[in-house]
N, C-alpha and C. Protein backbone atom coordinates (compact mmCIF):
# COMPACT_ATOMS: atom_id res chain seq x y z
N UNK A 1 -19.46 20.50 -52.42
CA UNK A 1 -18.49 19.76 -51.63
C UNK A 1 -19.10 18.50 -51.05
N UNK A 2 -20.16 18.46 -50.38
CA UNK A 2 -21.40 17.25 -50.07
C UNK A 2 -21.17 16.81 -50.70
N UNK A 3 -21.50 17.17 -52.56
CA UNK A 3 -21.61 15.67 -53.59
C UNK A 3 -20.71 15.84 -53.61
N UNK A 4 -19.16 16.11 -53.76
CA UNK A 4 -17.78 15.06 -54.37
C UNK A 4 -17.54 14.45 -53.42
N UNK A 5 -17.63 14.89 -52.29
CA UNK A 5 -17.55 14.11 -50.58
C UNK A 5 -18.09 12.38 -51.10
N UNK A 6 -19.83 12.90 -51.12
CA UNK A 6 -20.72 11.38 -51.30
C UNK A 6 -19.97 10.46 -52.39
N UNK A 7 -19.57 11.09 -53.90
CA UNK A 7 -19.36 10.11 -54.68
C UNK A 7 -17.68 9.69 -54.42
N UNK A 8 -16.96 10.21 -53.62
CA UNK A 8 -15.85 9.19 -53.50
C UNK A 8 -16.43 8.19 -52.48
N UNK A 9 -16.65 8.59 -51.77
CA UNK A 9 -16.98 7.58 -50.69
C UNK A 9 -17.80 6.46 -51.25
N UNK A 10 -18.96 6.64 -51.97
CA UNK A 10 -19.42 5.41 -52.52
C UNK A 10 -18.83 4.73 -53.71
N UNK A 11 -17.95 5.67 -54.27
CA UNK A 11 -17.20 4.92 -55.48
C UNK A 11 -15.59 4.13 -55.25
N UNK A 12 -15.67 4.22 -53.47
CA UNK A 12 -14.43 3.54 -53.15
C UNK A 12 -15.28 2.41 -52.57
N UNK A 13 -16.36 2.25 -51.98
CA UNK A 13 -17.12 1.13 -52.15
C UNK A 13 -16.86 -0.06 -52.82
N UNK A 14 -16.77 0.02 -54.10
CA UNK A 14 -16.64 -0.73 -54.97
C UNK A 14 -17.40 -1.82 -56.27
N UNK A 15 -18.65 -1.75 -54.86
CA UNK A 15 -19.56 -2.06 -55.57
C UNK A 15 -21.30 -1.45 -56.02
N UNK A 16 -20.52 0.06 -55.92
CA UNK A 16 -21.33 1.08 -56.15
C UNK A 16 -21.48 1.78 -57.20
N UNK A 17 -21.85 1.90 -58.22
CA UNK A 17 -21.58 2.92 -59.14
C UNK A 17 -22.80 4.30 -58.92
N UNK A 18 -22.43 5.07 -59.16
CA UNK A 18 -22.85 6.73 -59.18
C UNK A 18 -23.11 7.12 -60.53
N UNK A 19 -24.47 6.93 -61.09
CA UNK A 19 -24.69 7.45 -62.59
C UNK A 19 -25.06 8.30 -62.90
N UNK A 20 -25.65 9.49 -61.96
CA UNK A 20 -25.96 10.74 -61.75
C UNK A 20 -26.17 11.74 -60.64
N UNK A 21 -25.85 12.99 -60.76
CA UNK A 21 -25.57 13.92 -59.20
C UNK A 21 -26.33 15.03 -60.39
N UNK A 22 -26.95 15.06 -58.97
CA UNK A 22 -28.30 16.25 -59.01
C UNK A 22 -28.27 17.64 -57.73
N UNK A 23 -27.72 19.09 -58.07
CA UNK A 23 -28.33 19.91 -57.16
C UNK A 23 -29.74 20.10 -56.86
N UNK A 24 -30.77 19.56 -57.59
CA UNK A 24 -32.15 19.90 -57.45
C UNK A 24 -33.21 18.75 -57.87
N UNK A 25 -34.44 19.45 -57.90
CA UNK A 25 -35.27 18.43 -57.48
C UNK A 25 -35.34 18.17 -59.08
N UNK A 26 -35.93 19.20 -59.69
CA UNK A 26 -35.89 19.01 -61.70
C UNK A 26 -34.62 18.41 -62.18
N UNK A 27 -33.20 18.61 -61.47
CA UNK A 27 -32.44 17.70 -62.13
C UNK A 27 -32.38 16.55 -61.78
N UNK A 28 -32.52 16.09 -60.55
CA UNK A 28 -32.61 14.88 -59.94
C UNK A 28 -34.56 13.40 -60.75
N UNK A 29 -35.43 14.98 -61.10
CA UNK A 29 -36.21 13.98 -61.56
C UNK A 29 -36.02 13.62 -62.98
N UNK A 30 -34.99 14.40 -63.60
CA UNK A 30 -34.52 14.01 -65.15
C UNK A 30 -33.86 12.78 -65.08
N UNK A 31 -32.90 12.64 -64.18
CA UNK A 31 -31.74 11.70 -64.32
C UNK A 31 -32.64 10.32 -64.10
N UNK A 32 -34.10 10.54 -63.23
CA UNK A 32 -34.49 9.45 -62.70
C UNK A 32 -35.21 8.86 -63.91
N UNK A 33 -35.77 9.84 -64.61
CA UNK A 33 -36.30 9.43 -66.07
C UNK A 33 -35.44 8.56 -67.30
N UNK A 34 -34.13 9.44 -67.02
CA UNK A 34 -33.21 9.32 -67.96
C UNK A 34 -32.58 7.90 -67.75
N UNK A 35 -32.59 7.92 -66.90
CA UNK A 35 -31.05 6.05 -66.23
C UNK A 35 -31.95 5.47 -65.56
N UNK A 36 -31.53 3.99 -65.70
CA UNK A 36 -31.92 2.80 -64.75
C UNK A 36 -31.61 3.04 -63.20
N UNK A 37 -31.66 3.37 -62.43
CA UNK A 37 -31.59 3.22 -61.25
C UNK A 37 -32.01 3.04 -60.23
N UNK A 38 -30.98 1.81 -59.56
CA UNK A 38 -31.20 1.05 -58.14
C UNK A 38 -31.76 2.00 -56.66
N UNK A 39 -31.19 3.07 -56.60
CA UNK A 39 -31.35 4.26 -55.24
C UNK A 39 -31.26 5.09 -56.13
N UNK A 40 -31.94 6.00 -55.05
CA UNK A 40 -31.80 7.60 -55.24
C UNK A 40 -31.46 8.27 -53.63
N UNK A 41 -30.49 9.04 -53.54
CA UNK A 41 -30.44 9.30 -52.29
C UNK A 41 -30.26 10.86 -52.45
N UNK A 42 -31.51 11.14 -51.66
CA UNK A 42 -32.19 12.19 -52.28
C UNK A 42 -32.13 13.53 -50.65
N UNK A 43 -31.36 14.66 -50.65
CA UNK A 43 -31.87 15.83 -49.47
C UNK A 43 -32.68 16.17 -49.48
N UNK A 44 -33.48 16.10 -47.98
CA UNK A 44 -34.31 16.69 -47.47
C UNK A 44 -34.82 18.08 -47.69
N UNK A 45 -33.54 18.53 -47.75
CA UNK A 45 -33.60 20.40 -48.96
C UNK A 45 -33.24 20.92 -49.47
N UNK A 46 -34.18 20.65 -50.65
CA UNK A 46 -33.28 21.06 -52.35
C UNK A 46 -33.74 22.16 -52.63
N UNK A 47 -32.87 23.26 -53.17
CA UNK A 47 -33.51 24.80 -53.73
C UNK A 47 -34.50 24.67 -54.19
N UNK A 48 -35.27 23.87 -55.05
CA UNK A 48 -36.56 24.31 -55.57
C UNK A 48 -37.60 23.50 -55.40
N UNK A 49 -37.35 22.64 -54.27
CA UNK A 49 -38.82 21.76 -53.79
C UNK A 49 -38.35 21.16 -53.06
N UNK A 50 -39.04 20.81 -51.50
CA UNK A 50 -38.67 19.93 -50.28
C UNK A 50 -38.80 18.29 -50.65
N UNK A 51 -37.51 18.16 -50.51
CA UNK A 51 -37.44 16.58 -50.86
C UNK A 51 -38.27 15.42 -50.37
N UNK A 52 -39.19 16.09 -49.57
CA UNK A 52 -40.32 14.72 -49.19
C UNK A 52 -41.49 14.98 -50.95
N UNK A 53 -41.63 16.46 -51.63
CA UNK A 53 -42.44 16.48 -52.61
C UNK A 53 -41.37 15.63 -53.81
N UNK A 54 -39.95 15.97 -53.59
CA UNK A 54 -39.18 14.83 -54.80
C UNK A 54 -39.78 13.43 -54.48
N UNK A 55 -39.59 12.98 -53.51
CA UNK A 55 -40.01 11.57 -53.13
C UNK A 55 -41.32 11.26 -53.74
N UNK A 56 -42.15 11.96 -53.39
CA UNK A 56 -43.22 11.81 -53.43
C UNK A 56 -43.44 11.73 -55.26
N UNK A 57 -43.23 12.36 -56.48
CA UNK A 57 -42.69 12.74 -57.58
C UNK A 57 -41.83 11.43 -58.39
N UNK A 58 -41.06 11.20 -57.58
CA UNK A 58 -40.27 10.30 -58.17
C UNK A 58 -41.37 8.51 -58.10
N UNK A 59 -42.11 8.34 -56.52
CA UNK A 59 -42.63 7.23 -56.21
C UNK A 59 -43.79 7.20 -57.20
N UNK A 60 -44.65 8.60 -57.41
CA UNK A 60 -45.58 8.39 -58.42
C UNK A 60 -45.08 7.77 -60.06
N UNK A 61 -44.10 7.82 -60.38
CA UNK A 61 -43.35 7.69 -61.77
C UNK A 61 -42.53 6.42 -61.91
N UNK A 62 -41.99 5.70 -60.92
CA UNK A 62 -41.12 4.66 -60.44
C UNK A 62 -41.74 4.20 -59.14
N UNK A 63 -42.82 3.60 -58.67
CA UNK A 63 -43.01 2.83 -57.56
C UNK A 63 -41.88 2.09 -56.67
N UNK A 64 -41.22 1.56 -57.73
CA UNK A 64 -40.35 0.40 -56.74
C UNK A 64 -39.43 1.27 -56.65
N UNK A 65 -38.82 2.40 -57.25
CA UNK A 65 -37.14 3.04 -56.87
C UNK A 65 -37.04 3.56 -55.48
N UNK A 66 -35.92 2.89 -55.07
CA UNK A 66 -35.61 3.20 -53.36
C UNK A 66 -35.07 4.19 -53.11
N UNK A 67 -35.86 5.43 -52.26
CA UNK A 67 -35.32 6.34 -52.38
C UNK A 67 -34.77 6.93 -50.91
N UNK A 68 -33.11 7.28 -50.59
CA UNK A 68 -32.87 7.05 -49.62
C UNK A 68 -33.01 8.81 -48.60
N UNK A 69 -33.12 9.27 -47.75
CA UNK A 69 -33.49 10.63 -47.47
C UNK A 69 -32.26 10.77 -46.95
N UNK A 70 -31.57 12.08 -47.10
CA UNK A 70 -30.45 12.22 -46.34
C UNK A 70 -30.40 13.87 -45.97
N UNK A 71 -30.21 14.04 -44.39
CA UNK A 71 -30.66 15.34 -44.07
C UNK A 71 -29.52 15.54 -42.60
N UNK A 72 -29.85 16.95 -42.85
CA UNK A 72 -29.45 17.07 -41.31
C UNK A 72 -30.49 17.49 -40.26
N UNK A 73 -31.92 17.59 -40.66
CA UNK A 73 -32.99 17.93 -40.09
C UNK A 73 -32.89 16.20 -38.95
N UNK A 74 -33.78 16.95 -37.93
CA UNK A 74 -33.63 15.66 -36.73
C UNK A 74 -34.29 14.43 -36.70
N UNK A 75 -33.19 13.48 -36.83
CA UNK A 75 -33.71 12.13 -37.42
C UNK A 75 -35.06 11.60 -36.43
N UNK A 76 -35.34 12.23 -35.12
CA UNK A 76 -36.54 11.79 -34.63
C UNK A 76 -38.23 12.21 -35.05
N UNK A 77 -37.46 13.58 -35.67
CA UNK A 77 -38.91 14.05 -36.14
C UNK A 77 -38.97 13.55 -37.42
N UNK A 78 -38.44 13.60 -38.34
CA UNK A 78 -38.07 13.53 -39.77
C UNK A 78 -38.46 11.85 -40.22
N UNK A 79 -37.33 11.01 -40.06
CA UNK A 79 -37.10 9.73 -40.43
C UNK A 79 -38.45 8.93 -40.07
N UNK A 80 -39.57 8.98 -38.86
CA UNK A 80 -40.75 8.08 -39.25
C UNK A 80 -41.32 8.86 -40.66
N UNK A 81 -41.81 10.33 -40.62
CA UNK A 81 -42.32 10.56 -41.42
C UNK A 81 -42.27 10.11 -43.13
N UNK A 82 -40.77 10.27 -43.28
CA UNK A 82 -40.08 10.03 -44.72
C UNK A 82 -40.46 8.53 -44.95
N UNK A 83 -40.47 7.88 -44.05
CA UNK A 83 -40.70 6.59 -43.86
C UNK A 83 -42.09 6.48 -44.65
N UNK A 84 -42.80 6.53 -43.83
CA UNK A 84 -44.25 6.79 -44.07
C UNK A 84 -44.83 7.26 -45.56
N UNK A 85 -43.94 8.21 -46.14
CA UNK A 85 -44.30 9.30 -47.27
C UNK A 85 -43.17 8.15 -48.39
N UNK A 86 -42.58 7.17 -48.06
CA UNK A 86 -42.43 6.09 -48.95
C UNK A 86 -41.10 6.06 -49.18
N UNK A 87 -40.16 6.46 -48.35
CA UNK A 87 -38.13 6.89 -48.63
C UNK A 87 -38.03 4.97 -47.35
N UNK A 88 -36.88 4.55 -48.58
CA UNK A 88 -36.05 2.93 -48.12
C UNK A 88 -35.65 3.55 -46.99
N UNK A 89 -35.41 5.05 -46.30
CA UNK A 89 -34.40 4.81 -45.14
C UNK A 89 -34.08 6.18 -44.97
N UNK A 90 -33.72 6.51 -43.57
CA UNK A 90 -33.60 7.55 -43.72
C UNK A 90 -31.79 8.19 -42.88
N UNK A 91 -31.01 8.71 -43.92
CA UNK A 91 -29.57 9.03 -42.74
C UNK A 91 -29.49 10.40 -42.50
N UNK A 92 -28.81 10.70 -41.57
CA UNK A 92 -28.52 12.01 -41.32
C UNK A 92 -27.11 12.04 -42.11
N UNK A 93 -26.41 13.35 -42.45
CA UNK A 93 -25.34 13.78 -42.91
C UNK A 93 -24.57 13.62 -42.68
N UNK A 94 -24.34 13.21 -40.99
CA UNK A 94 -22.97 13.03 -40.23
C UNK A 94 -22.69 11.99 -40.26
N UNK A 95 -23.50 10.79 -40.67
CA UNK A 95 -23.13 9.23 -40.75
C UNK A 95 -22.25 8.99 -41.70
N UNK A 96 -21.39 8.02 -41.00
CA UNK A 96 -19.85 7.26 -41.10
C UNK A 96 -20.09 7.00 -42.76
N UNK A 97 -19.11 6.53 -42.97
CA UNK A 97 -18.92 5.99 -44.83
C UNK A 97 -19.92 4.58 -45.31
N UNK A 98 -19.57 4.16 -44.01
CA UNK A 98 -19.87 2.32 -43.31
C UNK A 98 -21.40 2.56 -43.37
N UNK A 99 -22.09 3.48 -43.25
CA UNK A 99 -22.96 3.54 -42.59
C UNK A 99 -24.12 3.63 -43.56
N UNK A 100 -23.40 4.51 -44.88
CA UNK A 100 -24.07 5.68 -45.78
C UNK A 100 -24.14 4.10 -46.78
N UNK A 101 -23.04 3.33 -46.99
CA UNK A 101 -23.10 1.88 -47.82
C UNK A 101 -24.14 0.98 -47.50
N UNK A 102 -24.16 0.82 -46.36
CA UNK A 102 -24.91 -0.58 -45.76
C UNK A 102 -26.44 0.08 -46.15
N UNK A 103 -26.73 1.25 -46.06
CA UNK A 103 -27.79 1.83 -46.04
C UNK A 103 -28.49 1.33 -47.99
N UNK A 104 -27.57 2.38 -48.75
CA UNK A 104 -27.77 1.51 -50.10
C UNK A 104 -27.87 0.56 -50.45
N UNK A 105 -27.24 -0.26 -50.01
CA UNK A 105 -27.14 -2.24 -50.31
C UNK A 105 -28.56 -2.50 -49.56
N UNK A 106 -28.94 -2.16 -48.20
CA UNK A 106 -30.41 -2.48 -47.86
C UNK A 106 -31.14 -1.77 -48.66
N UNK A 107 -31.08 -0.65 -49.17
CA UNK A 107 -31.98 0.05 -50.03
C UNK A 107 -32.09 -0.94 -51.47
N UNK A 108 -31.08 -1.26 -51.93
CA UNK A 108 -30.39 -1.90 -53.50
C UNK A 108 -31.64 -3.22 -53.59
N UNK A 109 -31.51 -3.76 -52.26
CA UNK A 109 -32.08 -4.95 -52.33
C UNK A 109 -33.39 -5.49 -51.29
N UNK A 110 -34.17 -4.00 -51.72
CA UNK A 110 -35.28 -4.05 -51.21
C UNK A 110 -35.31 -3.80 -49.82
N UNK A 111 -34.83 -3.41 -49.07
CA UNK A 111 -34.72 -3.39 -47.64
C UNK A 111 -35.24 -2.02 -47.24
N UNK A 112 -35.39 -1.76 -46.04
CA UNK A 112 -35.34 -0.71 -45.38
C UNK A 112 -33.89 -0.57 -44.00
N UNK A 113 -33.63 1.09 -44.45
CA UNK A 113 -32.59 1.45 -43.25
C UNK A 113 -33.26 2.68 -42.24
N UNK A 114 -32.94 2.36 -41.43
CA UNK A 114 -33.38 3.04 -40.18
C UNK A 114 -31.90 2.21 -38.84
N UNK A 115 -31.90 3.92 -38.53
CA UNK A 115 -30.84 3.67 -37.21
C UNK A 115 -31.23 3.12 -36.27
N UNK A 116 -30.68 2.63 -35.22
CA UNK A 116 -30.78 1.95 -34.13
C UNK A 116 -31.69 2.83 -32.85
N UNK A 117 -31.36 4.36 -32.88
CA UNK A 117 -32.16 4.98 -32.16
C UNK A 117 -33.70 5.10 -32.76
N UNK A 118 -34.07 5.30 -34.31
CA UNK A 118 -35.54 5.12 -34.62
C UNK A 118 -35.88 3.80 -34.42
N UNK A 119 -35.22 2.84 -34.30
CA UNK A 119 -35.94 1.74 -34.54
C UNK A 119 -36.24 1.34 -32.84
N UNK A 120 -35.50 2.17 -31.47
CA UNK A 120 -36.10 2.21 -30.61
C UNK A 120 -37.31 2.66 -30.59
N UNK A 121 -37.33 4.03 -30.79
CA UNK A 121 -38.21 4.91 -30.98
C UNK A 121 -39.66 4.21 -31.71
N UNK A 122 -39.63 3.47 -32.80
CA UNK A 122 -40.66 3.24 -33.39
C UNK A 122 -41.39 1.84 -32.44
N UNK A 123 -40.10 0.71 -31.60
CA UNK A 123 -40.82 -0.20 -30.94
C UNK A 123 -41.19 0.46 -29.57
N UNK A 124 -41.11 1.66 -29.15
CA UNK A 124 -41.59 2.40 -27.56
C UNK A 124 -42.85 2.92 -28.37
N UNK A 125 -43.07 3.39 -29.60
CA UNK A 125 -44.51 3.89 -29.94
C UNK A 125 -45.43 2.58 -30.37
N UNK A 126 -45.23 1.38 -30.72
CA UNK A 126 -45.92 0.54 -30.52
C UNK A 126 -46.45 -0.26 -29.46
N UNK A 127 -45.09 -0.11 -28.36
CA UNK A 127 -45.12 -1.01 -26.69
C UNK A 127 -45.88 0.05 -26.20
N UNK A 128 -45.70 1.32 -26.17
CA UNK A 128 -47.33 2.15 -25.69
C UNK A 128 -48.34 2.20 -26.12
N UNK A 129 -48.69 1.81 -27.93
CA UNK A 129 -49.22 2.56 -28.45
C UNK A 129 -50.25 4.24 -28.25
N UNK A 130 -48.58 4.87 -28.23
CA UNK A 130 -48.66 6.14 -28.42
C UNK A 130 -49.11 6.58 -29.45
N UNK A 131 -50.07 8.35 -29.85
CA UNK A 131 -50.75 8.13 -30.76
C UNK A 131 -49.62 9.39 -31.22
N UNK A 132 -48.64 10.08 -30.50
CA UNK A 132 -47.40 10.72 -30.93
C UNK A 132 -48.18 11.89 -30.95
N UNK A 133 -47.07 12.79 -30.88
CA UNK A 133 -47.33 14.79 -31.16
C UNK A 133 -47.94 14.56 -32.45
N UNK A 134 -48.63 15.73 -31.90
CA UNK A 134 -49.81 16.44 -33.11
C UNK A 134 -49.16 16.09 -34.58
N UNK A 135 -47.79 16.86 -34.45
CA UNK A 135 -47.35 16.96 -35.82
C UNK A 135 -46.93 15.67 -36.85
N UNK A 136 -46.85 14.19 -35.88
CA UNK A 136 -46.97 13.08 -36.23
C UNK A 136 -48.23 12.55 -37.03
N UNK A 137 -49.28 13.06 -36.72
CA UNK A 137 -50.44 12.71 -37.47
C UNK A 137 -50.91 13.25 -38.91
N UNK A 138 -49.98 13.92 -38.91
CA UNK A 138 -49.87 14.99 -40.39
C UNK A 138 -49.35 13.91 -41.82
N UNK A 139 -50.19 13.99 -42.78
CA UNK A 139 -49.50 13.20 -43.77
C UNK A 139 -47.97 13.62 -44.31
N UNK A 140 -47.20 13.21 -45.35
CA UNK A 140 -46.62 13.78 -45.57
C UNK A 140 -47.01 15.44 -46.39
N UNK A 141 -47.23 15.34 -47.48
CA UNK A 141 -47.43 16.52 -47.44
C UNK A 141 -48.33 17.53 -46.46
N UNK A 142 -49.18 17.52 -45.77
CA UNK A 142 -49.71 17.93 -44.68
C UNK A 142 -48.35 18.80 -44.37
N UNK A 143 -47.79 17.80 -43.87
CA UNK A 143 -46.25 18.10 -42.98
C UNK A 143 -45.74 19.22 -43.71
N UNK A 144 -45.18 19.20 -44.81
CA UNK A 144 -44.49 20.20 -45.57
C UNK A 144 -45.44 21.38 -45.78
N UNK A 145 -46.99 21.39 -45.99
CA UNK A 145 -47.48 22.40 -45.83
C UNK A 145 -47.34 23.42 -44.63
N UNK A 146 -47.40 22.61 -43.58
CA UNK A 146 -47.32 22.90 -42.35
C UNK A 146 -46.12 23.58 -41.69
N UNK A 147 -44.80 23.29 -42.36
CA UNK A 147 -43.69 23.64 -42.28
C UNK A 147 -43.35 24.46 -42.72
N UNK A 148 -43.99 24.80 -44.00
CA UNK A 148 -43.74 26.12 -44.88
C UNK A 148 -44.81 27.50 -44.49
N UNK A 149 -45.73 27.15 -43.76
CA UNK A 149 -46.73 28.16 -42.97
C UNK A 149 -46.04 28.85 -42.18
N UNK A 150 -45.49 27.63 -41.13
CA UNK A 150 -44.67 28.07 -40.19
C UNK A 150 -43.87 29.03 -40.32
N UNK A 151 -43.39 28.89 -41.54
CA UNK A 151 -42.09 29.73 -42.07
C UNK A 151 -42.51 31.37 -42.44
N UNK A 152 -43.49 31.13 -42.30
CA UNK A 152 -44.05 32.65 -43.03
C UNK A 152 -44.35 32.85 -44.61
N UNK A 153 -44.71 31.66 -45.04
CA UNK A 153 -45.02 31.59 -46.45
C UNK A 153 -46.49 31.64 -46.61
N UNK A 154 -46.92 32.60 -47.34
CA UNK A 154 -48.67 33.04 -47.75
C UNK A 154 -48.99 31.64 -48.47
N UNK A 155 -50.08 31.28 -48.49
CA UNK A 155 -51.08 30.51 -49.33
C UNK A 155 -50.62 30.30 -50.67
N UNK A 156 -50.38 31.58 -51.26
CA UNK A 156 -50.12 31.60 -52.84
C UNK A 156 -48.69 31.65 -53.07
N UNK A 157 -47.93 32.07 -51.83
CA UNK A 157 -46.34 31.31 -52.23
C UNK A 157 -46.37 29.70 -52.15
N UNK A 158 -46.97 29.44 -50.96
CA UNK A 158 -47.19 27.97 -50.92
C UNK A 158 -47.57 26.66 -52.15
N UNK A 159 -48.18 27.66 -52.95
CA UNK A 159 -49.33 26.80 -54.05
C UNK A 159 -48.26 26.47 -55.04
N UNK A 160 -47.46 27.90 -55.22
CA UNK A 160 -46.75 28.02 -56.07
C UNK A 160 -45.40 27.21 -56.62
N UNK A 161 -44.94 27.37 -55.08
CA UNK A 161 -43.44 25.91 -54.75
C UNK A 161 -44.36 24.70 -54.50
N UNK A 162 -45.06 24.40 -54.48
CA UNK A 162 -45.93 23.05 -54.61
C UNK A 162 -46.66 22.48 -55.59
N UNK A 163 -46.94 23.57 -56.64
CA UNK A 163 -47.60 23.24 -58.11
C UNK A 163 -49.05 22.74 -57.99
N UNK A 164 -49.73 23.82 -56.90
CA UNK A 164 -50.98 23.18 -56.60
C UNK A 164 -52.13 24.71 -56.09
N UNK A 165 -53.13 24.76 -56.34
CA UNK A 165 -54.05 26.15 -55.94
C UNK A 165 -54.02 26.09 -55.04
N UNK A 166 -54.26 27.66 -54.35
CA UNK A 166 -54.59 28.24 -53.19
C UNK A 166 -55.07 27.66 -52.47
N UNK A 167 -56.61 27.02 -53.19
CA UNK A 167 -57.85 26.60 -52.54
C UNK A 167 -57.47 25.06 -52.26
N UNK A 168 -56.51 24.56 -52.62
CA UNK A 168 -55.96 22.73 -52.07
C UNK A 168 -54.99 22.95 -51.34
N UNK A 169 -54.49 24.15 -51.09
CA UNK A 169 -53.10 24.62 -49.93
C UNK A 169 -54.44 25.26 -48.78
N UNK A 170 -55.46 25.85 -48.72
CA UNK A 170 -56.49 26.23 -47.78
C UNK A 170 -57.11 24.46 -47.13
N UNK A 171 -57.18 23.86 -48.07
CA UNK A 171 -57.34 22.67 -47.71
C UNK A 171 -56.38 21.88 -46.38
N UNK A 172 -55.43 21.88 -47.33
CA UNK A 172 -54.23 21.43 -46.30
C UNK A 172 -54.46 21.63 -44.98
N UNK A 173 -54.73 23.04 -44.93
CA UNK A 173 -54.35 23.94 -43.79
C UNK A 173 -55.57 24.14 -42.75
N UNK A 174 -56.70 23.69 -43.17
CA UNK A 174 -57.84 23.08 -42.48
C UNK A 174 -57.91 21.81 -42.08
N UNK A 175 -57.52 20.77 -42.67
CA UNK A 175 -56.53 19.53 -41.74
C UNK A 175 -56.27 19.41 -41.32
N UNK A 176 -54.41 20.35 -41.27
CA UNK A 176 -53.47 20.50 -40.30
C UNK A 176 -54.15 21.00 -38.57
N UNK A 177 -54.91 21.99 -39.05
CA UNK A 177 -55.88 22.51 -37.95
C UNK A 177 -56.75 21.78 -37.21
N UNK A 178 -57.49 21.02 -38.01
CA UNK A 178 -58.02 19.80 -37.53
C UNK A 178 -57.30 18.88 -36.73
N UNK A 179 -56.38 18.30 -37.34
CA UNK A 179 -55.20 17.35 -36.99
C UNK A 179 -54.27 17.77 -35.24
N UNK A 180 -54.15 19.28 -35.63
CA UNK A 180 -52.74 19.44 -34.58
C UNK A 180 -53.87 20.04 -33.60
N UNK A 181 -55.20 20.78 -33.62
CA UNK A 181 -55.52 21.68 -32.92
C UNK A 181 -55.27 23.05 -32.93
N UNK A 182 -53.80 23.43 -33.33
CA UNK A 182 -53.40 24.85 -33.46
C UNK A 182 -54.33 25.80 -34.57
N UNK A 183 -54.29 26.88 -34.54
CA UNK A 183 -55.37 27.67 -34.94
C UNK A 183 -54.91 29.00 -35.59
N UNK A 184 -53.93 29.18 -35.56
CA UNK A 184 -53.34 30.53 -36.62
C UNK A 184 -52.15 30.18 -36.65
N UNK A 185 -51.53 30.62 -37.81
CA UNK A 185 -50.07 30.47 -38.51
C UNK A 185 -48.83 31.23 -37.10
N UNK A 186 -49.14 31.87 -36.19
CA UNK A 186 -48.61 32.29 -35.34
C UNK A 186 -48.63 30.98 -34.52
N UNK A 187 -49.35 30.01 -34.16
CA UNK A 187 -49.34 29.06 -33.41
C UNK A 187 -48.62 27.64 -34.00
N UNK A 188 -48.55 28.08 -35.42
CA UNK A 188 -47.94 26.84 -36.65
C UNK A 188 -46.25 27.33 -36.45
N UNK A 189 -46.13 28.56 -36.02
CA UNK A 189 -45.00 28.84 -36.34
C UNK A 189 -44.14 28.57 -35.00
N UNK A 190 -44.98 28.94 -33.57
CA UNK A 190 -44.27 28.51 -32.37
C UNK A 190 -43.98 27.07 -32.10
N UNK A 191 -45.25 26.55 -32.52
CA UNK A 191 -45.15 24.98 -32.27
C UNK A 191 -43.88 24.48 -33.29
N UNK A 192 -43.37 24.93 -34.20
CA UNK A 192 -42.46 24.79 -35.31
C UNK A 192 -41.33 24.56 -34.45
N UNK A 193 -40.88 26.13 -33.64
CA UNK A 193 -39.75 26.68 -33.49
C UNK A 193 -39.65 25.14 -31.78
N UNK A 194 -40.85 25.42 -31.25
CA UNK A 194 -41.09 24.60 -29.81
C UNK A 194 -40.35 22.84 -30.10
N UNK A 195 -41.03 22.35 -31.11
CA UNK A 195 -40.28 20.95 -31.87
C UNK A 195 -38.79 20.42 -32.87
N UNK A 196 -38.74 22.10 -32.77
CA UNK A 196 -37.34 21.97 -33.84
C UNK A 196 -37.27 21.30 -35.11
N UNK A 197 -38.53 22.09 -35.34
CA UNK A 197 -39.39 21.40 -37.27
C UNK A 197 -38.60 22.27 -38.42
N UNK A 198 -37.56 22.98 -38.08
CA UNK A 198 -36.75 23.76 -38.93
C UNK A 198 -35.14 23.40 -39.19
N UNK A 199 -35.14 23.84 -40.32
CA UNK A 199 -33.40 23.39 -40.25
C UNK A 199 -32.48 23.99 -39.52
């Protein structure tokens, strides 16, 4: 219902066309292989891989394709990061028609979108230079490791939805530790629930 929602709305646009709709991350990286395309506007959570690892997937294969994040996870925690991990922009779900367009056309033509509340947010962390919560210092994937710990996912489920060994997910997770201070997956998981790092 999301995607027929998205493609009328951008195909009453007019000057949008829609050349492929993807439930997942493997179909979404076919289509990107398959067609020329300007955006990708890509969820934050797709059944079979967290859309910061699509991003990440798609930027290694297509550098320049703008890829736009669209979530209902909280645009304060979320949107620097995606930023950072290489997404044109980042919207939440509930944004207007007006909103979801202007976003593409800045994406289309090289731009970046970011709302009016991050783009406070990002000039109060420069006018302090604040060095931000722990969980800010986390790369992107860091982050998603970190998120999926939280969750109660072992090492070797982790490796597994990530396409990577144990021993580079142990890695991660000696970083993250490094990075945040926290010290057992019980403390990954409060600080989770404490920040509202979950959907």
């Amino acid at each position: 219902m999301v995607l027929q929602g998205l493609q009328t709305m951008l195909r009453e646009a007019g000057d949008i066309d829609v050349v492929a709709v993807a439930g997942d991350a493997a179909t979404a990286l076919a289509a990107v292989r398959q067609h020329q395309l300007d955006v990708v506007v890509s969820d934050m959570g797709l059944p079979d891989k967290p859309g910061l690892v699509l991003l990440k997937m798609i930027k290694a294969e297509k550098p320049e394709l703008a890829v736009l994040m669209f979530s209902m996870l909280a645009e304060e925690v979320f949107a620097v990061l995606a930023l950072k991990s290489g997404a044109a922009g980042y919207l939440m779900k509930n944004a207007n028609a007006s909103t979801l367009v202007t976003a593409i056309r800045q994406a289309a033509n090289g731009g970046k979108y970011i709302s009016p509340g991050i783009a406070e947010q990002l000039i109060n962390q420069v006018a302090t230079n604040s060095k931000g919560a722990p969980h800010e210092r986390l790369s992107g994937r860091e982050f998603e490791v970190f998120r999926l710990i939280a969750s109660g996912k072992s090492l070797t489920e982790i490796g597994i939805a990530l396409q990577v060994s144990v021993k580079t997910i142990s890695g991660y997770r000696a970083r993250i530790i490094e990075k945040t201070a926290l010290r057992t997956n019980a403390d990954f998981t409060r600080y989770a629930v404490e920040h509202h790092l979950f959907d």
